[in-house]
N, C-alpha and C. Protein backbone atom coordinates (compact mmCIF):
# COMPACT_ATOMS: atom_id res chain seq x y z
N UNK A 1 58.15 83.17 132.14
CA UNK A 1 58.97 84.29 131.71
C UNK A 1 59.61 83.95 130.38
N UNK A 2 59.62 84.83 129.43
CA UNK A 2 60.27 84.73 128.30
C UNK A 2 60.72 85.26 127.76
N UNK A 3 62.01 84.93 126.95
CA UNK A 3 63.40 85.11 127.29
C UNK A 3 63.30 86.31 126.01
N UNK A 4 64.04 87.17 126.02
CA UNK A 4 64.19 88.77 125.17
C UNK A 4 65.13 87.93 124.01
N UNK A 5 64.63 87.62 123.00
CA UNK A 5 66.40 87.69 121.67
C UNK A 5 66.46 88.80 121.02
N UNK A 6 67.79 88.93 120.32
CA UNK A 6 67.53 89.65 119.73
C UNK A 6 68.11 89.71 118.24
N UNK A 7 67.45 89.95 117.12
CA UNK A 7 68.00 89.63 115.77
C UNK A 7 68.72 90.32 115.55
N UNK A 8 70.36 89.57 115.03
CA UNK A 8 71.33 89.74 114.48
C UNK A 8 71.00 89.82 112.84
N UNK A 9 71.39 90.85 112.01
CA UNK A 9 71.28 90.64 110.27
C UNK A 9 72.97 90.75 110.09
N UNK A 10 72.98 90.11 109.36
CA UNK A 10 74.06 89.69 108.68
C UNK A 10 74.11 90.23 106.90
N UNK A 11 75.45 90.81 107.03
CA UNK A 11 75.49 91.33 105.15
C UNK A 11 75.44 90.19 104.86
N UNK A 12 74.69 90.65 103.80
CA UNK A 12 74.53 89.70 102.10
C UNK A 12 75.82 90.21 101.46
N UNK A 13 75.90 89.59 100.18
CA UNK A 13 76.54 89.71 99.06
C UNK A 13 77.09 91.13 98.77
N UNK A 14 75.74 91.53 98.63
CA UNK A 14 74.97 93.22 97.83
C UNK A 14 75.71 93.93 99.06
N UNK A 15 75.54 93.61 100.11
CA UNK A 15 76.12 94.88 100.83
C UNK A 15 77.36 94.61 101.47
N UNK A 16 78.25 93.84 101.42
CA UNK A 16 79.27 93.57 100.87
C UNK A 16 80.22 94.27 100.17
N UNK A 17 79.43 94.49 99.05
CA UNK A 17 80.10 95.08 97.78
C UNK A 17 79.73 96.51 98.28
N UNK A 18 78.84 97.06 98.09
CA UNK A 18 78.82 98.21 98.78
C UNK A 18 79.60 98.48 99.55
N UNK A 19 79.57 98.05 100.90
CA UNK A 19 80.92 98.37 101.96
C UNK A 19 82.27 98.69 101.06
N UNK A 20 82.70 97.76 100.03
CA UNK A 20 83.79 97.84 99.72
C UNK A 20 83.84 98.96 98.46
N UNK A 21 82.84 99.20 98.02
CA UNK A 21 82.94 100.16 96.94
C UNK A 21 82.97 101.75 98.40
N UNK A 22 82.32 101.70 98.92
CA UNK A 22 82.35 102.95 99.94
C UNK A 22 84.04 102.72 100.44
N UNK A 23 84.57 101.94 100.94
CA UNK A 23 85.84 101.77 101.09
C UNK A 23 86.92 102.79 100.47
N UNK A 24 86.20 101.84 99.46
CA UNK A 24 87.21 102.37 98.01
C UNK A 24 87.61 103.89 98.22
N UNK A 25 86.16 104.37 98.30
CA UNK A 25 86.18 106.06 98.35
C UNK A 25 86.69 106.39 98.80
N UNK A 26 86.90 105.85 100.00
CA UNK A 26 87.77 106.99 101.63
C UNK A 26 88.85 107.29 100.97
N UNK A 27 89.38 106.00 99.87
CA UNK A 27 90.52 106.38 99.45
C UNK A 27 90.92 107.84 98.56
N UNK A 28 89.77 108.21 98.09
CA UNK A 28 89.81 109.48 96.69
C UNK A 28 91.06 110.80 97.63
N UNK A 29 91.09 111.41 95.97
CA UNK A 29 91.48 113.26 97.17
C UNK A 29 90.78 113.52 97.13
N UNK A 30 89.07 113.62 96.91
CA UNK A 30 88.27 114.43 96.95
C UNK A 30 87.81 114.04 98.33
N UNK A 31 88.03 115.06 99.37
CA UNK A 31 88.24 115.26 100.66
C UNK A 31 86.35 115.12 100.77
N UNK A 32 85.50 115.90 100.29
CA UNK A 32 84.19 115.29 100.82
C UNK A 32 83.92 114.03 100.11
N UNK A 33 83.66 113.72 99.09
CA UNK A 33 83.34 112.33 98.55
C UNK A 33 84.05 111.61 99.62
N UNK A 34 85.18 111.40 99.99
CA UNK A 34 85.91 110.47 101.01
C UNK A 34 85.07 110.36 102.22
N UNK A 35 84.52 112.06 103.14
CA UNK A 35 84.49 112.12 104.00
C UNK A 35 82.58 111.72 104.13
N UNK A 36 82.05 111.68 102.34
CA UNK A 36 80.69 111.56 102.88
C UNK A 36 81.10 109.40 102.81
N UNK A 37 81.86 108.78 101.94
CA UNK A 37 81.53 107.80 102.15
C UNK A 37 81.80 107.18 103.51
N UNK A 38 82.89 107.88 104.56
CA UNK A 38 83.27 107.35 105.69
C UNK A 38 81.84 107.21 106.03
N UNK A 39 80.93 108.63 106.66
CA UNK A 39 79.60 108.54 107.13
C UNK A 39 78.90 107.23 107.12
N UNK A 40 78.80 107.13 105.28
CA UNK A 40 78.27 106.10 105.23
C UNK A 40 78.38 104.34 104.92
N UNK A 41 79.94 104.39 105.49
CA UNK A 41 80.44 103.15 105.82
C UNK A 41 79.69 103.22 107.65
N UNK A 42 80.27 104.25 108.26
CA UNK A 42 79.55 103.96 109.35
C UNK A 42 77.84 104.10 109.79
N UNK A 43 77.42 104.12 108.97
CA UNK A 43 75.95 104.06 108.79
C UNK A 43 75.64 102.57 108.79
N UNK A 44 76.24 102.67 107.83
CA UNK A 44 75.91 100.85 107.40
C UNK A 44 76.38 99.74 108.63
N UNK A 45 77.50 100.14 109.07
CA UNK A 45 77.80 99.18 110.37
C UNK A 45 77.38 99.03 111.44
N UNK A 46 76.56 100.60 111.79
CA UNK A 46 75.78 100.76 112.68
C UNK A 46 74.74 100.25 112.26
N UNK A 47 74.19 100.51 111.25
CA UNK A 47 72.49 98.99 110.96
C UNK A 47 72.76 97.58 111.59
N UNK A 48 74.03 97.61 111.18
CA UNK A 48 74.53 95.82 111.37
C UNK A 48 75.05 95.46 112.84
N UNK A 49 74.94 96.79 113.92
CA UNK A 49 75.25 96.36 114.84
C UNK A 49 77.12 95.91 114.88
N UNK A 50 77.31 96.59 114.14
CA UNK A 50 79.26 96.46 113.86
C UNK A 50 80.07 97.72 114.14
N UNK A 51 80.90 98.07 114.11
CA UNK A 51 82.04 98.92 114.70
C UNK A 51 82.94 98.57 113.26
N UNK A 52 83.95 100.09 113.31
CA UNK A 52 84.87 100.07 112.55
C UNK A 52 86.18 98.79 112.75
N UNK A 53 86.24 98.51 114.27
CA UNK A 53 87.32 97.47 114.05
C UNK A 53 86.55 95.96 113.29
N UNK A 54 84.90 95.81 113.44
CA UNK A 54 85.05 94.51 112.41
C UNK A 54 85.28 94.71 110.72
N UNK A 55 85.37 95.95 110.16
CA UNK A 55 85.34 96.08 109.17
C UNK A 55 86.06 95.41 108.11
N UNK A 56 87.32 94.97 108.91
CA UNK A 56 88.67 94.35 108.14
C UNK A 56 87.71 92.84 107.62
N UNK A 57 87.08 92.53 109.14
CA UNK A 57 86.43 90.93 109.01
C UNK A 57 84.93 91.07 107.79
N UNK A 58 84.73 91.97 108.09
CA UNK A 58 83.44 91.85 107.40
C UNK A 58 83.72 92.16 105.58
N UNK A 59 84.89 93.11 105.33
CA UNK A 59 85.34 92.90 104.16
C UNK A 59 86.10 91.65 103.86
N UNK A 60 86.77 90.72 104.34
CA UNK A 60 87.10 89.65 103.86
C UNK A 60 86.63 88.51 104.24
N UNK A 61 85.32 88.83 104.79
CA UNK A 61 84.66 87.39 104.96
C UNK A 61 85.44 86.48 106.52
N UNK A 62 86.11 87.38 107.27
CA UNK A 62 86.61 86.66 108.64
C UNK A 62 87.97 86.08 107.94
N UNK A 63 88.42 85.66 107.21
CA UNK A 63 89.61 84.88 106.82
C UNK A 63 91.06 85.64 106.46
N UNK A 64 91.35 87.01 107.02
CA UNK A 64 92.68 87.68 106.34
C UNK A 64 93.13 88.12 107.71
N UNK A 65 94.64 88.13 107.96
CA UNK A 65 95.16 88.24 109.25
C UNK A 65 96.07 89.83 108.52
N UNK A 66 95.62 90.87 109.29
CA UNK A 66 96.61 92.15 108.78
C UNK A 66 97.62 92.66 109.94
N UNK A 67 98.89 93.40 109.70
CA UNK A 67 99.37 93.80 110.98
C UNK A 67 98.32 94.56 111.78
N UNK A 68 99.13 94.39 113.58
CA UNK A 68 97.49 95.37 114.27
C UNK A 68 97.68 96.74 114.14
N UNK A 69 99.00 97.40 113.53
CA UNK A 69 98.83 98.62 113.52
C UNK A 69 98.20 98.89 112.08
N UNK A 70 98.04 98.17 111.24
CA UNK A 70 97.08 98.62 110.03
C UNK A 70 95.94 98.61 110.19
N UNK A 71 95.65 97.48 111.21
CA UNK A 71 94.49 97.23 111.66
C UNK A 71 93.99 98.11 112.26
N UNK A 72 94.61 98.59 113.53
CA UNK A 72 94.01 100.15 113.91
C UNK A 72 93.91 101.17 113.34
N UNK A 73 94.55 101.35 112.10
CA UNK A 73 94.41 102.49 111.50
C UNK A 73 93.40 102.68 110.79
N UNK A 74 92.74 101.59 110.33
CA UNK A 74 91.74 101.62 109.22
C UNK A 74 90.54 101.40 110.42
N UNK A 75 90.68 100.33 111.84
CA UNK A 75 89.22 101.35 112.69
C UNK A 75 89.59 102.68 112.83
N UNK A 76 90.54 103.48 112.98
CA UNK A 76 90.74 104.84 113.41
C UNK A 76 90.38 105.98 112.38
N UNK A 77 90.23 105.02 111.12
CA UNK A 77 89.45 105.52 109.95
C UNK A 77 87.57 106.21 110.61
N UNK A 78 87.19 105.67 111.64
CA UNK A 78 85.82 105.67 112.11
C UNK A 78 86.07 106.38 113.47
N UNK A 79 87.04 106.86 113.63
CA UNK A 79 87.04 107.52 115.09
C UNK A 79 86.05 109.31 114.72
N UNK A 80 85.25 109.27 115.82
CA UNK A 80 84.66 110.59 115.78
C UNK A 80 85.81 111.40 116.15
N UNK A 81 86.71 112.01 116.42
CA UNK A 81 87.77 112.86 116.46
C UNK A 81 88.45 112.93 114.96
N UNK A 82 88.49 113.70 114.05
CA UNK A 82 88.82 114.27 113.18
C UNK A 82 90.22 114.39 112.70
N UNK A 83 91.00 114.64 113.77
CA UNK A 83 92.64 114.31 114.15
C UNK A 83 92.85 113.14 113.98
N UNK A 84 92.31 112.74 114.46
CA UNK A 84 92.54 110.91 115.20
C UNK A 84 92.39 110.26 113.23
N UNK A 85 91.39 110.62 112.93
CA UNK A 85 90.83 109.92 111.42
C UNK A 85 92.50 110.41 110.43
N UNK A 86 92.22 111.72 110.24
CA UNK A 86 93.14 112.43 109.16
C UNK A 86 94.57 111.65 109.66
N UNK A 87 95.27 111.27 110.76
CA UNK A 87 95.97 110.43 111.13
C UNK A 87 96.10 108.98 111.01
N UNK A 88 95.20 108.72 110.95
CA UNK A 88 94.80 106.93 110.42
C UNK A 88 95.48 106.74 108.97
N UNK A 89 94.49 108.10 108.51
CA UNK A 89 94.70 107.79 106.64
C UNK A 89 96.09 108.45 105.93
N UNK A 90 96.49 108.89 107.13
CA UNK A 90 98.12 109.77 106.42
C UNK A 90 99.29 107.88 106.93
N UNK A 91 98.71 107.09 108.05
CA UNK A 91 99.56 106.27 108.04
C UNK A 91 99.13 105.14 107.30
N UNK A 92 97.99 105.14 106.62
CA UNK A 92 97.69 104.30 105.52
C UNK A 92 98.08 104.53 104.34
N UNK A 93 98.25 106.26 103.98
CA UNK A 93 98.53 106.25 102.97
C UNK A 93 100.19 105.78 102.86
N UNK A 94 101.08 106.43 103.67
CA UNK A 94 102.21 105.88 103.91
C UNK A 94 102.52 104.22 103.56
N UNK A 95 101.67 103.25 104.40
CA UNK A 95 101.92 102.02 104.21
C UNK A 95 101.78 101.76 102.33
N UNK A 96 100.53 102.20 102.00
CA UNK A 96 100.66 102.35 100.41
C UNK A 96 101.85 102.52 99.76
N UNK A 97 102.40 103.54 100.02
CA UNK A 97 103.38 104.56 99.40
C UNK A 97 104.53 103.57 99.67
N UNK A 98 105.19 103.13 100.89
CA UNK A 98 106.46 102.16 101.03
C UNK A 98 106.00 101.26 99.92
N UNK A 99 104.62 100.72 99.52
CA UNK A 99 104.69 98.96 98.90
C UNK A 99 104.65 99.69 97.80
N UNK A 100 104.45 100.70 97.19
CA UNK A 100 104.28 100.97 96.19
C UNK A 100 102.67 100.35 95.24
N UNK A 101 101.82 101.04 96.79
CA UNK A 101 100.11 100.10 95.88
C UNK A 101 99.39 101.24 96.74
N UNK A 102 98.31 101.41 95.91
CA UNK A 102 97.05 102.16 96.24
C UNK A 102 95.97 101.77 96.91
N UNK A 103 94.68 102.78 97.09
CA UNK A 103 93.85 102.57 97.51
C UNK A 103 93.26 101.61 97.49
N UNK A 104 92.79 101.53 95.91
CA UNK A 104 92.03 100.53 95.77
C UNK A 104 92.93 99.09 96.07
N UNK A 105 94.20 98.74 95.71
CA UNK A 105 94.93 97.74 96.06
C UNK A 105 94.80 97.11 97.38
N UNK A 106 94.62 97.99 98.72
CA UNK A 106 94.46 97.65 99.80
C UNK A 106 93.05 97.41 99.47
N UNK A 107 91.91 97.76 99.13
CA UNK A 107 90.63 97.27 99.08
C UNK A 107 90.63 95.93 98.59
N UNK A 108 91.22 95.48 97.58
CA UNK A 108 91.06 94.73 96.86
C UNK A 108 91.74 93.45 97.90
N UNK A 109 92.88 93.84 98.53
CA UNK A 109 93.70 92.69 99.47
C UNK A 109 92.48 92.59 100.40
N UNK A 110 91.74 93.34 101.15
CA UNK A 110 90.95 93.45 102.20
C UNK A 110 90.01 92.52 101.90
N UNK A 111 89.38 92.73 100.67
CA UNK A 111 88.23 92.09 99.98
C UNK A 111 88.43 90.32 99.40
N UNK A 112 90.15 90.16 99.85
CA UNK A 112 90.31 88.90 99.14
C UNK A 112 90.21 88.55 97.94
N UNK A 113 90.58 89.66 96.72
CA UNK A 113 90.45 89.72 95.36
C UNK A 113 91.62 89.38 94.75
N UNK A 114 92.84 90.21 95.89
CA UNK A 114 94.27 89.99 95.32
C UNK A 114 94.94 89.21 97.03
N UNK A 115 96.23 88.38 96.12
CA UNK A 115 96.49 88.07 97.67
C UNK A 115 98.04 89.30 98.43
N UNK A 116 97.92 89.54 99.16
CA UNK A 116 98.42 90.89 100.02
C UNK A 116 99.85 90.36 100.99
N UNK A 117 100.72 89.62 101.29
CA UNK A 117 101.28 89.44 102.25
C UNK A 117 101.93 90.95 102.33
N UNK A 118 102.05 91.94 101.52
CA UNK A 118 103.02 93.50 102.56
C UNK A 118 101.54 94.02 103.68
N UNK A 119 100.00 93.26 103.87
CA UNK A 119 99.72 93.88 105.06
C UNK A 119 99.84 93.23 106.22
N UNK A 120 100.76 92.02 106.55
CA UNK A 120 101.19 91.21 107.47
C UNK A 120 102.53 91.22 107.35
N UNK A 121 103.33 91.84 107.31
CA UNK A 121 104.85 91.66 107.15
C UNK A 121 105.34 90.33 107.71
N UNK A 122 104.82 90.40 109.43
CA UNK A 122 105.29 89.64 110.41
C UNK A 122 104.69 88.28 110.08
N UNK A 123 103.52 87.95 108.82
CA UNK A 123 102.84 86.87 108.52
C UNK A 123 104.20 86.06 107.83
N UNK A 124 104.42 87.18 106.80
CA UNK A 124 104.64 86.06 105.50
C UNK A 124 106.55 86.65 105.32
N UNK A 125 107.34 85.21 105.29
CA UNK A 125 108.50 85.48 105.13
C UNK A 125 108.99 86.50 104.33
N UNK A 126 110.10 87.00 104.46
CA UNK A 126 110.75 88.20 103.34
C UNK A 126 110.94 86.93 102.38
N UNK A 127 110.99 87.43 101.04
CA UNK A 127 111.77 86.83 100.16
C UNK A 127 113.24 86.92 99.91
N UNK A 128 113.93 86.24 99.56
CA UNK A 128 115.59 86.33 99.51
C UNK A 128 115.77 87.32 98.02
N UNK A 129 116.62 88.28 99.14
CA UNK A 129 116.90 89.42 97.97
C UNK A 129 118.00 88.60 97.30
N UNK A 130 118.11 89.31 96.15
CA UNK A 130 119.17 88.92 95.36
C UNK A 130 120.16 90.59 94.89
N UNK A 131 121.86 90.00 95.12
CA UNK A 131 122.52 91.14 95.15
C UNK A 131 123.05 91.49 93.75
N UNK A 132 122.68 92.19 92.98
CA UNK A 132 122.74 92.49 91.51
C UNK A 132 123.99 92.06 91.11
N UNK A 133 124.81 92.94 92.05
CA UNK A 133 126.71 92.78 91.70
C UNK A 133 126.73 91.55 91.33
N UNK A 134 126.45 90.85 92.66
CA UNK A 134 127.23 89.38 92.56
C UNK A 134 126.69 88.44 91.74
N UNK A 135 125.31 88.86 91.00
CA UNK A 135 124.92 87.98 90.65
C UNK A 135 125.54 88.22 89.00
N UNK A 136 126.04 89.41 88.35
CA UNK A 136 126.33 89.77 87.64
C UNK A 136 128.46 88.95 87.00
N UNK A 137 128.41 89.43 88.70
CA UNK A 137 130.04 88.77 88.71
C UNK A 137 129.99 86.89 88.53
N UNK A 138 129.07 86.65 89.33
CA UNK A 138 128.51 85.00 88.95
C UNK A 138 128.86 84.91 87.08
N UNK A 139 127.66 85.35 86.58
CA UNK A 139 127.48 84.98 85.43
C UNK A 139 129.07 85.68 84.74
N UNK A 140 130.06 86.76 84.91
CA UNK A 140 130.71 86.50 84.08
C UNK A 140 131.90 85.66 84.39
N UNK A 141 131.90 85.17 85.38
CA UNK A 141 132.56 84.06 85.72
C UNK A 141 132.48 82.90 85.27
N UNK A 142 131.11 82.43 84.80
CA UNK A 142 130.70 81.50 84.10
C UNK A 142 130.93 81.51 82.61
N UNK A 143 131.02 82.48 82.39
CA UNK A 143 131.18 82.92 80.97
C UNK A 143 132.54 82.79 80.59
C-alpha cells in the first residue's frame, strides 16, 4: 500500500510581492479596484492552499506578532459576508486614522519594510510622554 502525499507550493519572492501589491489595493476608495483585488488576494491563497488568517504570516515571512483584533480584522477582510468585510476595513481604517498612517503604511509594517510597534500596542512599551508645561518651566528655571 502506498501512502497518498500531497504537494504543498510555497510563494516565491514574485508572489510575495504580488500578494502585497494586491494588499495594497484593498486599501484604495475605489470601491471595485479594492473589491476586485480582495477576489484576487483570495484566489491566490486558495492556489496555495492558505486562508485569509495566514495572510499576516505569509506577508511577513512568519516573523511579525500584530494585536489579535487587527489580526482578525484583516482575515475578516476575506469573509464571504459583505457586512462582516465592510466592517473589518472601517476598523482598520480606524486603527490607521488613531496612528495617524495609511494603507500602504500598514502594508509596508506587514511586509517588514518599516518597523510598526502601534500594530502590537500590548508588544512594545509606551514611550514616556513628556509634559510640555513642565518641561518648559524646567528650562526657565534653569535659565
Amino acid at each position: 500500500m502506498t501512502g497518498h502525499r500531497t504537494i504543498v507550493r510555497r510563494l516565491d519572492v514574485r508572489e510575495r510581492e504580488r500578494l502585497a501589491k494586491l494588499f495594497r489595493s484593498i486599501g484604495t476608495d475605489n470601491v471595485h479596484e479594492a473589491e476586485a483585488a480582495r477576489s484576487r488576494i483570495d484566489s491566490l491563497l486558495r492556489q496555495f492552499g492558505k486562508t485569509w488568517t495566514n495572510l499576516i504570516e505569509l506577508l511577513s515571512g512568519g516573523a511579525l506578532s500584530v494585536h489579535p483584533d487587527l489580526a482578525g480584522d484583516i482575515a475578516g477582510l476575506g469573509d464571504p459576508d459583505p457586512d462582516q468585510r465592510a466592517n473589518a476595513r472601517r476598523n482598520i481604517a480606524e486603527l490607521l486614522a488613531r496612528h495617524r498612517k495609511n494603507w500602504n503604511d500598514l502594508a509596508d509594517a506587514l511586509c517588514g519594510i518599516t518597523s510598526a510597534p502601534w500594530l502590537n500596542p500590548s508588544a512594545a512599551p509606551e514611550p514616556e510622554r513628556v509634559n510640555p508645561l513642565a518641561l518648559i518651566h524646567q528650562l526657565l528655571q534653569e535659565y
